[in-house]
Protein backbone atom coordinates (compact mmCIF):
# COMPACT_ATOMS: atom_id res chain seq x y z
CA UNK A 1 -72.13 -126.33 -2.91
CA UNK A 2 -68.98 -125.51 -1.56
CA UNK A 3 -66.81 -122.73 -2.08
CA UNK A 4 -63.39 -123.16 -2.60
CA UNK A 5 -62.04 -119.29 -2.28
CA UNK A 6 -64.13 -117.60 0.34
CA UNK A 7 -61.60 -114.44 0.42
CA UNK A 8 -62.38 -114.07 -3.22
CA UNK A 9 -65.93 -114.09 -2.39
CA UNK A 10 -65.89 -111.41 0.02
CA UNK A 11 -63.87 -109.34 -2.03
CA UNK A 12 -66.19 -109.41 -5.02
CA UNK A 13 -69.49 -109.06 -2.84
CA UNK A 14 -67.45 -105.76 -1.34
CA UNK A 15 -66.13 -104.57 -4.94
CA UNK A 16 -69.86 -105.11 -6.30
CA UNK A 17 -71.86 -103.30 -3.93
CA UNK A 18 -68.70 -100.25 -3.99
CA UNK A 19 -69.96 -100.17 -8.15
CA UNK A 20 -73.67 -100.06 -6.72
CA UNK A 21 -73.05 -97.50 -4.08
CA UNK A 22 -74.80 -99.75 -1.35
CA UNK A 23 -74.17 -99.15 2.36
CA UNK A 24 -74.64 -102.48 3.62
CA UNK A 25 -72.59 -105.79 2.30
CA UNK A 26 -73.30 -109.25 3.50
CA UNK A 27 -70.49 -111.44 3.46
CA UNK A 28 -69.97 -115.04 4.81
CA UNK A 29 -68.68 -115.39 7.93
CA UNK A 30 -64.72 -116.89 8.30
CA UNK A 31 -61.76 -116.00 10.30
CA UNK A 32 -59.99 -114.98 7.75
CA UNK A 33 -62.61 -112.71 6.29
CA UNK A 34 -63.24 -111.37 10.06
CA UNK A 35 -59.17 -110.74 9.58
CA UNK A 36 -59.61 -108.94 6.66
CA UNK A 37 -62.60 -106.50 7.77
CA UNK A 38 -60.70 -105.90 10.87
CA UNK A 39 -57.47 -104.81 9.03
CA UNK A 40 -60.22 -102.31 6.59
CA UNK A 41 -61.74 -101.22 9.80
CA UNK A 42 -58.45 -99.95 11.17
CA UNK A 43 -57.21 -98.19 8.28
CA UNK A 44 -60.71 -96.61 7.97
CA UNK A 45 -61.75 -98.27 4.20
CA UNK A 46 -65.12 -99.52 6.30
CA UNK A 47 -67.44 -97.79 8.94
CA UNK A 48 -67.72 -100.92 10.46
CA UNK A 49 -69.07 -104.51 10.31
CA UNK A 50 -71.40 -107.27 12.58
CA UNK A 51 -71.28 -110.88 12.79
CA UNK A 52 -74.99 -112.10 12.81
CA UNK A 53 -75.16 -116.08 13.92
CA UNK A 54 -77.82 -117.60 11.42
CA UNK A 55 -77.56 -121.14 12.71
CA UNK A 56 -75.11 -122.33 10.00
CA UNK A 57 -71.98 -120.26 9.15
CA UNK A 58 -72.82 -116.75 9.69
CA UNK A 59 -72.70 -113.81 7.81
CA UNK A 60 -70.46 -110.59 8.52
CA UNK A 61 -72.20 -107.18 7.60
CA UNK A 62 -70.01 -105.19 6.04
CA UNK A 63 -71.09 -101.29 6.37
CA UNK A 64 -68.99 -99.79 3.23
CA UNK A 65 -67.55 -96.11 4.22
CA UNK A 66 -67.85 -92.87 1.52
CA UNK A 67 -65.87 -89.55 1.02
CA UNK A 68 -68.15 -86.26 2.05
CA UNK A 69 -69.25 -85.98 -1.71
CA UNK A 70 -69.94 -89.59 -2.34
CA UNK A 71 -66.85 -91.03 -3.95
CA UNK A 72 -65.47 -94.64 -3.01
CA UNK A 73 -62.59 -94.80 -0.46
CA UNK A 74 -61.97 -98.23 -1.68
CA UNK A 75 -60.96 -97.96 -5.60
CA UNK A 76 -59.39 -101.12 -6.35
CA UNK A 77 -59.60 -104.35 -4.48
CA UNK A 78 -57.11 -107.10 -5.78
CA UNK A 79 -57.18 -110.93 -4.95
CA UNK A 80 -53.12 -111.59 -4.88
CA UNK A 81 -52.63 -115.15 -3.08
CA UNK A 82 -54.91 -118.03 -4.97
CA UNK A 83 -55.73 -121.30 -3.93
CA UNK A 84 -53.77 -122.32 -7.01
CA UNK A 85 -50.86 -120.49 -6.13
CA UNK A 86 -50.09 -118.99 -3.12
CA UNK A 87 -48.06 -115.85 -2.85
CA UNK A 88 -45.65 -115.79 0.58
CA UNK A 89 -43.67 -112.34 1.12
CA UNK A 90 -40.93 -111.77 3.56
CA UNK A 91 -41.12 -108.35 5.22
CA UNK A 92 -38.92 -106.42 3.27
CA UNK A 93 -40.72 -107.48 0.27
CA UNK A 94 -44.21 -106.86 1.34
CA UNK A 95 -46.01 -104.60 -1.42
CA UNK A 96 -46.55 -100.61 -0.80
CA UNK A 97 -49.73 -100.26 -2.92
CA UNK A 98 -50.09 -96.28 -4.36
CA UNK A 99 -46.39 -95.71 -2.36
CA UNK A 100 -48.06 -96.09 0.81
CA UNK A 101 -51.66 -94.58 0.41
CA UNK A 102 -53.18 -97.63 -0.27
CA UNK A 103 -52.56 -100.91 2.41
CA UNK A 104 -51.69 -104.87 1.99
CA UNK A 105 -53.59 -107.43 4.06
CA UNK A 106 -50.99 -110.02 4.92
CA UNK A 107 -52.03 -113.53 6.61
CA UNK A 108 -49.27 -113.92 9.46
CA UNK A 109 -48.85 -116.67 12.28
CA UNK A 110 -50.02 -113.89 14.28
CA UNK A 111 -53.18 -113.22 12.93
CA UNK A 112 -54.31 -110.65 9.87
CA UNK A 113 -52.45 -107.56 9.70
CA UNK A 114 -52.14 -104.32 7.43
CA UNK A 115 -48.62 -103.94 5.76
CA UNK A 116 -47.64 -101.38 7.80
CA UNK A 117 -48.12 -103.36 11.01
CA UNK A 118 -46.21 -106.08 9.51
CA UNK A 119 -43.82 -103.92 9.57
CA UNK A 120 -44.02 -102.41 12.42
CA UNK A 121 -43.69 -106.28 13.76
CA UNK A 122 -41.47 -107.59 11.73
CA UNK A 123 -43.73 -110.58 10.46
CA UNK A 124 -43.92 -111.74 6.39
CA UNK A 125 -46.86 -114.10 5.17
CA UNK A 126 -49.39 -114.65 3.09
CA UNK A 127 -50.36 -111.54 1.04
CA UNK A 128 -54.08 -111.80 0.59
CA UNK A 129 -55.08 -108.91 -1.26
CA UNK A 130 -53.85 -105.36 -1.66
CA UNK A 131 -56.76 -102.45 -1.34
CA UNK A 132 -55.85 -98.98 -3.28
């Protein structure tokens, strides 16, 4: 069967294993989604992730990050940009999620960035999701 939102996907497989407190999240394996778990890498939302080859797609293991007692770093995890209707910002209107504590994942020509580095670059796109 094919899947017609595979950033959707991975953000629900992420969002359910946060709600079952599991350290380990396999998601399947896309540039985009690679993107994305870069971007939560470098704001520190993840403790990191792999790309295991299994002959067909792949699959990216996602290994989810805690506070020191347990709680969720990630508390909210929002699809914005649908297939069925895509959401383009310029760069002075890219979202601030929580005033600036939480981050934007923006699809650029350049690659996937955090809002801040779109900023920092200058570059609008395609907001993806926004992670509080």
């Amino acid at each position: 069967m094919s899947m017609s939102d595979p950033i959707a996907d991975m953000l629900t497989r992420v969002r359910n294993a946060l709600r079952n407190r599991s350290k380990v999240v396999d998601c399947l394996n896309s540039k985009v989604c690679r993107g994305i778990a870069d971007v939560l890498l470098d704001e520190g939302y993840i403790e990191g992730y792999d790309v295991i080859d299994d002959g067909r797609q792949g699959l990216i293991k996602v290994r989810l990050k805690y506070g020191p007692r347990g709680e969720q770093l990630i508390h909210k995890i929002k699809r914005e940009s649908k297939p069925g209707c895509r959401v383009y910002r310029k760069v002075d209107d890219i979202p601030r999620p929580l005033q600036g504590l939480g981050i934007a994942v923006v699809s650029t020509s350049r690659g996937v960035f955090s809002d801040r580095r779109c900023r920092e670059e200058r570059v609008g796109g395609e907001l993806l999701c926004t992670v509080e």
